[in-house]
N, C-alpha and C. Protein backbone atom coordinates (compact mmCIF):
# COMPACT_ATOMS: atom_id res chain seq x y z
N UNK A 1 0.84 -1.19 0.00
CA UNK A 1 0.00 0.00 0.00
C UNK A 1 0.87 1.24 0.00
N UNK A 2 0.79 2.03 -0.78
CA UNK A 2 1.46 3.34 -0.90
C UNK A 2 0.59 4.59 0.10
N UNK A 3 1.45 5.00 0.62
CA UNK A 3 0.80 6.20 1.52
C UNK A 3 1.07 7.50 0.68
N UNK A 4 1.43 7.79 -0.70
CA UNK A 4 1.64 9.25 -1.05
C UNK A 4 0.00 9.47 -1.09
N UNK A 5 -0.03 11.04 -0.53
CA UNK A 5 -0.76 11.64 -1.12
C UNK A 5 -0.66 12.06 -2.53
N UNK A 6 -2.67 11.92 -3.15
CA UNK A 6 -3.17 12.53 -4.51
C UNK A 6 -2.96 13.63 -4.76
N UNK A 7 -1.57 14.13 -5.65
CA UNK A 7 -1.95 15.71 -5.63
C UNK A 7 -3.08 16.10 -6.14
N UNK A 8 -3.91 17.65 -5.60
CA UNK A 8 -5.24 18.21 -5.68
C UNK A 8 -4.71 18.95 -7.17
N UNK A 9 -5.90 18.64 -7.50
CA UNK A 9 -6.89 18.97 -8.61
C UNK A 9 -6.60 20.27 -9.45
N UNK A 10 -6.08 20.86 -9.45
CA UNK A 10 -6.41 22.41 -9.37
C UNK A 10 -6.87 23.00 -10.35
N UNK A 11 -7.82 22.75 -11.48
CA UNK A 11 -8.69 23.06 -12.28
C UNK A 11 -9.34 22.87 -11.69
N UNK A 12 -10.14 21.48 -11.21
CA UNK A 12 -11.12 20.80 -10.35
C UNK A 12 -11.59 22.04 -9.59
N UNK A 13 -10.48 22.75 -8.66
CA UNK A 13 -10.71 23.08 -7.55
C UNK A 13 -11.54 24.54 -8.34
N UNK A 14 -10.43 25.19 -9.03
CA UNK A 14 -10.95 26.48 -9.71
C UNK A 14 -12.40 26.43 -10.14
N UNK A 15 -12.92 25.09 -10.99
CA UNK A 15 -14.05 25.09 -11.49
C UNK A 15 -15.37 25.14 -9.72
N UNK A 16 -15.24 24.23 -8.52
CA UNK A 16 -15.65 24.45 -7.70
C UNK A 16 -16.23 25.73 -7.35
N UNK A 17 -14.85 26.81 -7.25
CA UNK A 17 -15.23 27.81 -6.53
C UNK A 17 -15.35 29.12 -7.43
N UNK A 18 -15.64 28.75 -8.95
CA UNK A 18 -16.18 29.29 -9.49
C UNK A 18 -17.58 29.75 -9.97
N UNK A 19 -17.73 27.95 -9.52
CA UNK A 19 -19.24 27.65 -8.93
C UNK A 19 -19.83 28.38 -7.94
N UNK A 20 -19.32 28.15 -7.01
CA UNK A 20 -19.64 28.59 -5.80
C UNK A 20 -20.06 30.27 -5.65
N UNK A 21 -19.10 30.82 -6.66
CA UNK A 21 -19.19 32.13 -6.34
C UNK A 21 -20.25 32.56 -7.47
N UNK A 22 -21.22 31.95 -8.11
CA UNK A 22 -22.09 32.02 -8.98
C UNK A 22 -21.59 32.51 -10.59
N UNK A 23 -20.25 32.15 -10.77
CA UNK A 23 -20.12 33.14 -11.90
C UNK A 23 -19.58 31.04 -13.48
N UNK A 24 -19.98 32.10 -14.50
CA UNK A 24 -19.76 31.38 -15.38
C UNK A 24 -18.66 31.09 -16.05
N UNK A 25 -18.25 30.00 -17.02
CA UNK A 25 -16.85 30.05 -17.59
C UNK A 25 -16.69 31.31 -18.51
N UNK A 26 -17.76 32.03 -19.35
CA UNK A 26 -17.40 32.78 -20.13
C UNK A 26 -17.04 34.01 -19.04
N UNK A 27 -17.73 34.42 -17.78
CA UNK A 27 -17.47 35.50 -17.53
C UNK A 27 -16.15 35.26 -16.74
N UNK A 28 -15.70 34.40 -16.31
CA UNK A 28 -14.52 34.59 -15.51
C UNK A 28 -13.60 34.69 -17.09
N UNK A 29 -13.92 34.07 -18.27
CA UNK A 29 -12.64 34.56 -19.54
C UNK A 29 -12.65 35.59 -19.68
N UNK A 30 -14.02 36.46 -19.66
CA UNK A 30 -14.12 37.65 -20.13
C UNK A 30 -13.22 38.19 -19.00
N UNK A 31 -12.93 38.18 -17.94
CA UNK A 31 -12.26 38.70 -16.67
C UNK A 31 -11.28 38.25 -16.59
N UNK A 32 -10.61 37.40 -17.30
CA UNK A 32 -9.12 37.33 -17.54
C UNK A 32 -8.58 37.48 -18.69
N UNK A 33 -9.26 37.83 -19.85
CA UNK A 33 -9.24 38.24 -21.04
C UNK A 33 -8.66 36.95 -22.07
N UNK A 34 -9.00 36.08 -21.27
CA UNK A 34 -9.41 34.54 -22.51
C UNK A 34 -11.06 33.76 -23.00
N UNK A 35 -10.40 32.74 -23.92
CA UNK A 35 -11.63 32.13 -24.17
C UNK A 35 -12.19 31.31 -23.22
N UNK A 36 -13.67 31.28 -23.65
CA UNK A 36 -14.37 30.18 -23.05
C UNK A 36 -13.51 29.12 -22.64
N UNK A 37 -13.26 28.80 -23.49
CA UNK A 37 -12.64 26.92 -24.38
C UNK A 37 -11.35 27.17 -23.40
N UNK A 38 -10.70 28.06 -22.83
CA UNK A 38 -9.27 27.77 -22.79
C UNK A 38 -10.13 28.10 -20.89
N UNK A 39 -10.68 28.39 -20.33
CA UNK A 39 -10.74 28.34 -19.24
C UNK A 39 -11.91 26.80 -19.06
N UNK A 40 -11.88 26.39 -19.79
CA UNK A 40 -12.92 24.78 -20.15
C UNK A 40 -11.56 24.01 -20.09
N UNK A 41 -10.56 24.29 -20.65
CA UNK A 41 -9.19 23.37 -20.53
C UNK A 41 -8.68 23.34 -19.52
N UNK A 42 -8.30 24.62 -18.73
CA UNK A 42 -7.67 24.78 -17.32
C UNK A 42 -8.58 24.43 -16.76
N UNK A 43 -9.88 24.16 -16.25
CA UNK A 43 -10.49 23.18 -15.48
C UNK A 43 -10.25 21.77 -15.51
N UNK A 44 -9.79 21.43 -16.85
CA UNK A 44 -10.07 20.03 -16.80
C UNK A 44 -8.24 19.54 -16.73
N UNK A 45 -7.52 20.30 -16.17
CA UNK A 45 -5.76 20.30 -16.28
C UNK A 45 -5.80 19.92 -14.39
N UNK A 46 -4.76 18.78 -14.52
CA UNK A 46 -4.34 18.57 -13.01
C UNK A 46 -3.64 19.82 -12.40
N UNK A 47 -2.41 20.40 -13.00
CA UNK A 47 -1.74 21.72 -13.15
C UNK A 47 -1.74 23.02 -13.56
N UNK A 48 -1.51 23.73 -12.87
CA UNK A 48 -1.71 24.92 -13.74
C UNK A 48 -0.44 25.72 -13.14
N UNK A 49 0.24 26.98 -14.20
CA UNK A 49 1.19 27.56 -14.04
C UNK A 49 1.14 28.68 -13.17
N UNK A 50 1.56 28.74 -12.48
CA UNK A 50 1.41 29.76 -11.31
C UNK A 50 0.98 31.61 -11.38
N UNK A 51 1.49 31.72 -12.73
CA UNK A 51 1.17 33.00 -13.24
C UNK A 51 -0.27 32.86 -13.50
N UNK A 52 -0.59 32.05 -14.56
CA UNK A 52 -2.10 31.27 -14.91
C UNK A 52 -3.02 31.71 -13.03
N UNK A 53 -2.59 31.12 -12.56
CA UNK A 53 -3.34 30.54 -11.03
C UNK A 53 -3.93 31.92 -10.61
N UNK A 54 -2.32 32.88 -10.33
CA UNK A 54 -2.50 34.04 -10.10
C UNK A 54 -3.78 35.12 -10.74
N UNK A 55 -3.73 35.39 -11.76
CA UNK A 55 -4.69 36.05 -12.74
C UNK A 55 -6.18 35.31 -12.38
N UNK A 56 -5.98 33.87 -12.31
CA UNK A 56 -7.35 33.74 -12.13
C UNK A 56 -7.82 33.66 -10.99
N UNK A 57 -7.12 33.58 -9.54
CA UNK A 57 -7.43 33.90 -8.40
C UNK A 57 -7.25 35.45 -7.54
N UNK A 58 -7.12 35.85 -8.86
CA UNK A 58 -7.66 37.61 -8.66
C UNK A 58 -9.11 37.69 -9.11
N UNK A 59 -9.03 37.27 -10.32
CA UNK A 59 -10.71 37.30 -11.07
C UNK A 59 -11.55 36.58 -10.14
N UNK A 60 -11.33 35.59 -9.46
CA UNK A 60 -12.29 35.01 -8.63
C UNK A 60 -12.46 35.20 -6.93
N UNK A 61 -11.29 36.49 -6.89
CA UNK A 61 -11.77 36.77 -5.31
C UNK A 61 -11.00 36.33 -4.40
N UNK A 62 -9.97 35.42 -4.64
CA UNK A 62 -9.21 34.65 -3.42
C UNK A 62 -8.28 34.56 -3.86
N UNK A 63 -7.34 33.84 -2.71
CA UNK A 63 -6.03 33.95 -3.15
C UNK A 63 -5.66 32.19 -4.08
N UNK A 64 -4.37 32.33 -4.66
CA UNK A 64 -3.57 31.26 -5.27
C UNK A 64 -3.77 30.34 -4.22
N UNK A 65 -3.43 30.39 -3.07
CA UNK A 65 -2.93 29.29 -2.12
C UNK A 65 -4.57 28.65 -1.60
N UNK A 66 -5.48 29.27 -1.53
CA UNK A 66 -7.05 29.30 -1.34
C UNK A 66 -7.20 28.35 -2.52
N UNK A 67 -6.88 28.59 -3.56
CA UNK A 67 -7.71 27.34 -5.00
C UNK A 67 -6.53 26.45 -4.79
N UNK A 68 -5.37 26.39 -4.58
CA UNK A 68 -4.33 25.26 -3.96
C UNK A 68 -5.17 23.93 -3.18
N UNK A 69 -5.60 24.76 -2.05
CA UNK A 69 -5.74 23.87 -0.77
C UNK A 69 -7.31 23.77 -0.52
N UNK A 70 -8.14 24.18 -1.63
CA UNK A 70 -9.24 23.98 -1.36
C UNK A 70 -10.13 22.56 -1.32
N UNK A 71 -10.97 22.27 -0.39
CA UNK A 71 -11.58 21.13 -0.54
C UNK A 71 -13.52 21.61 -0.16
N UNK A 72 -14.06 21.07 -0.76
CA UNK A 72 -15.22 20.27 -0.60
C UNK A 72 -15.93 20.31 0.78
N UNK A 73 -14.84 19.65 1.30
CA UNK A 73 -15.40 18.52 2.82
C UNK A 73 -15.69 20.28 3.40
N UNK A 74 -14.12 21.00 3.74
CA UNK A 74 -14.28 22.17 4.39
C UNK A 74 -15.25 22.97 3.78
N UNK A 75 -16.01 23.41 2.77
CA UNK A 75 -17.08 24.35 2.96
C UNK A 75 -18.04 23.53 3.32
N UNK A 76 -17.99 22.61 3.44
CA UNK A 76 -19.13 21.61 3.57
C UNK A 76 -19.78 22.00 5.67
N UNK A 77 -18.31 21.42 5.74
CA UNK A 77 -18.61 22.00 7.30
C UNK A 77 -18.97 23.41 7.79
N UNK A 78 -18.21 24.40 7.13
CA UNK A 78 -18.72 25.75 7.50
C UNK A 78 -19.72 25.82 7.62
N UNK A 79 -20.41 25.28 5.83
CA UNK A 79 -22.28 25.53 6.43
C UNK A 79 -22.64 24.85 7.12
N UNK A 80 -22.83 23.56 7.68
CA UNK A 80 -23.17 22.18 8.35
C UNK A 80 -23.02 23.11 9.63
N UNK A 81 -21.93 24.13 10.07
CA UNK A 81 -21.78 24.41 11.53
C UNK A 81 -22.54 26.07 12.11
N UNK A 82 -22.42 26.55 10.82
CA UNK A 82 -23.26 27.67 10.41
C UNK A 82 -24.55 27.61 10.68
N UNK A 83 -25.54 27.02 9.72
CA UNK A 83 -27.17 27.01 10.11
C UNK A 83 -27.28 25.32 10.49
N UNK A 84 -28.41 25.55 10.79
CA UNK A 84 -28.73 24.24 11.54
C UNK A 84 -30.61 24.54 11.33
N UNK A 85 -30.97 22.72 11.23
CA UNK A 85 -32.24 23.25 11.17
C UNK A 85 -32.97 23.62 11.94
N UNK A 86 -32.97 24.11 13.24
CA UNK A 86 -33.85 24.83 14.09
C UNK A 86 -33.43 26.46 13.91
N UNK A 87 -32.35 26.58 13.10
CA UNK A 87 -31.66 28.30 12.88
C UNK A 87 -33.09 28.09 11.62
N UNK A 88 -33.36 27.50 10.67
CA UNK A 88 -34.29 27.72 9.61
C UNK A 88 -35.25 28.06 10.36
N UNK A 89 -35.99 26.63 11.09
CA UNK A 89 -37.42 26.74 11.34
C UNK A 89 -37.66 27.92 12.31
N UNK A 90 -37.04 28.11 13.08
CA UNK A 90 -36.81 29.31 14.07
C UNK A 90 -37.27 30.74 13.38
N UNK A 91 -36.31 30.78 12.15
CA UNK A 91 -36.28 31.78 11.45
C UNK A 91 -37.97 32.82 10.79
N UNK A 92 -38.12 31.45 10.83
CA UNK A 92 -39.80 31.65 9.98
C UNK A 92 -40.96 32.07 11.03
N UNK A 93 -40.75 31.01 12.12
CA UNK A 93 -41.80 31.42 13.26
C UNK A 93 -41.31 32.28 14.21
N UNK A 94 -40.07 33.56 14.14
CA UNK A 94 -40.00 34.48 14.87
C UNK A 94 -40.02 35.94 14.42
N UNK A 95 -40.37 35.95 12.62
CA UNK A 95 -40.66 37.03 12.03
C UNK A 95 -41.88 37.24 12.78
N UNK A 96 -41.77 39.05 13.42
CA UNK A 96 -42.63 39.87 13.63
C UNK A 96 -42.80 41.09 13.04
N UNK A 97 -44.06 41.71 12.47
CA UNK A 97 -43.91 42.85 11.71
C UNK A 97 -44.08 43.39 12.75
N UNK A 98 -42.95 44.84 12.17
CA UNK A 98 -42.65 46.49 12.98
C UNK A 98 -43.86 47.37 13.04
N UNK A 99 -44.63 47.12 11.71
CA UNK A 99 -46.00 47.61 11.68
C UNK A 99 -47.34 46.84 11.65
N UNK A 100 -48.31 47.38 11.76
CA UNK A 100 -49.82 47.09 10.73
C UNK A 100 -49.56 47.28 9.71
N UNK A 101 -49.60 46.28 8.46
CA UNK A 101 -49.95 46.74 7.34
C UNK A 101 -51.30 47.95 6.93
N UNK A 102 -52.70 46.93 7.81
CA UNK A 102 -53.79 47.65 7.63
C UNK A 102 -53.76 49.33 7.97
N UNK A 103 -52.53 49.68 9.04
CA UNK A 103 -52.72 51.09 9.48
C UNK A 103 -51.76 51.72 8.17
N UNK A 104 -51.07 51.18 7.24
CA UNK A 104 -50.44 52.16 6.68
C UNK A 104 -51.16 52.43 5.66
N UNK A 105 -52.14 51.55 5.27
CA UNK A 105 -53.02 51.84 4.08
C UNK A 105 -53.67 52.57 4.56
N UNK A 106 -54.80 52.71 5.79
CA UNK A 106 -55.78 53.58 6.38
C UNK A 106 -54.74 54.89 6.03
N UNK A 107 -53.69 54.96 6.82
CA UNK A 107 -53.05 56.07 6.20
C UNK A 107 -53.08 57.30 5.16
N UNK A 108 -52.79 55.61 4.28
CA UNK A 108 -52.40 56.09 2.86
C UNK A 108 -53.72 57.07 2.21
N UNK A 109 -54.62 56.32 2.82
CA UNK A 109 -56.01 56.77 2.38
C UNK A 109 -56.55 57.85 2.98
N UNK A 110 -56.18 58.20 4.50
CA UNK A 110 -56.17 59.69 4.59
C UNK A 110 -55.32 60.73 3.92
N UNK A 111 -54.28 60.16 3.73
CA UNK A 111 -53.62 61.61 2.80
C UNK A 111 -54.45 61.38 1.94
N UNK A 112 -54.68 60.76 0.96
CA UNK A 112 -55.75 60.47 -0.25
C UNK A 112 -56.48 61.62 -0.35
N UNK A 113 -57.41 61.12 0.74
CA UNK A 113 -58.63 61.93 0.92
C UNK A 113 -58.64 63.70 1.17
N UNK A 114 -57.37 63.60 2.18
CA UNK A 114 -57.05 65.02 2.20
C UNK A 114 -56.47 65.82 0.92
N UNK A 115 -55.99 65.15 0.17
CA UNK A 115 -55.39 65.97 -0.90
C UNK A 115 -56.70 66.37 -1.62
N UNK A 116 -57.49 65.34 -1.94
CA UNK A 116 -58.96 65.82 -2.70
C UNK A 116 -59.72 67.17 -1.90
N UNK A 117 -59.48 66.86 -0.78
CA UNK A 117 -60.28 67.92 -0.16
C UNK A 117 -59.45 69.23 -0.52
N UNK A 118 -58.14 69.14 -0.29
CA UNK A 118 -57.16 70.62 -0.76
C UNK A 118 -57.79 70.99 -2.25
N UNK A 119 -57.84 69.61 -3.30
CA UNK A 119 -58.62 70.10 -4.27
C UNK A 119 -59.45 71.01 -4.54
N UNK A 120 -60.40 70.10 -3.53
CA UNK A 120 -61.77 71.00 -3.94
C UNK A 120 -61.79 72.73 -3.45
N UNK A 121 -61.45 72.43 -2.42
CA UNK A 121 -61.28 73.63 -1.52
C UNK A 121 -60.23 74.87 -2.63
N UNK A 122 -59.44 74.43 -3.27
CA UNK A 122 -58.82 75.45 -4.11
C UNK A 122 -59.65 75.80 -5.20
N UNK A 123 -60.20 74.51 -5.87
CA UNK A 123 -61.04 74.74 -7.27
C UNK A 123 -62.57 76.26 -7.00
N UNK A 124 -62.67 75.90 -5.31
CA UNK A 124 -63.82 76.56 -4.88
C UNK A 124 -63.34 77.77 -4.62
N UNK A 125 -62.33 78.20 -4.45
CA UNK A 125 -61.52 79.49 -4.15
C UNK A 125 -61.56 80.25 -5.50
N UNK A 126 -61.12 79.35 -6.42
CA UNK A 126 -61.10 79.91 -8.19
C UNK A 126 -61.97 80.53 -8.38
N UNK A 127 -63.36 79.76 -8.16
CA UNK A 127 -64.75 79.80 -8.70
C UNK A 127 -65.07 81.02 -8.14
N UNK A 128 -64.72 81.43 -6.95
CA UNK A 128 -65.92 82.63 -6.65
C UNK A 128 -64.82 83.89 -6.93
N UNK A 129 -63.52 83.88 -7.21
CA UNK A 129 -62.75 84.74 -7.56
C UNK A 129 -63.37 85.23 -8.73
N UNK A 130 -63.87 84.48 -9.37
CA UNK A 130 -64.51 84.82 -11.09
C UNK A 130 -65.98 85.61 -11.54
């Protein structure tokens, strides 16, 4: 049995947290000023050249050594330790509104009403001026 470690991925990894960060292959080319096709290749490359790495772990927010050593398992846990499902269900049954809806419409509907009345009350000012 051989104990070396698999060296990581590092297209693999790039394509991950490219994912992650919601963005597409064309727009991270457009943001490093290559093609589609050639950031479709460096995903699918065990290696990549360190200058390469650089440029594209500017375009994507993190550092070289971050798409190096990235894994899976670890964001996995962040969120796993992050929310939890009573942080969800919690979430839902402790929204309280700051207001009445019903009072801001009543509101709304007195200015309404008052502006008509400024209306009339001016239109009636016109009228007997004349």
């Amino acid at each position: 049995m051989s104990t070396a470690t698999k060296p990581k991925h590092i297209g693999r990894n790039i394509s991950r947290i490219r994912e992650l960060r919601g963005m597409k292959q064309e727009a991270l080319a457009i943001a490093i000023g290559m093609s589609q096709q050639t950031i479709s290749n460096i995903e699918g490359s065990e290696t990549i050249d360190d200058e390469k790495l650089n440029v594209i772990a500017e375009a994507l927010g993190v550092s070289a050594e971050a798409i190096k050593n990235f894994s899976d398992e670890a964001v996995l846990n962040v969120i796993g330790n992050t929310y939890t499902n009573n942080d969800i269900v919690n979430a839902g049954l402790n929204y309280n509104c700051t207001f009445n809806p019903i009072d801001k419409i009543v509101e709304l509907y007195e200015r309404l009403v008052q502006a008509e009345k400024d209306k009339v009350e001016y239109l009636e000012k016109l009228m007997k001026g004349k």
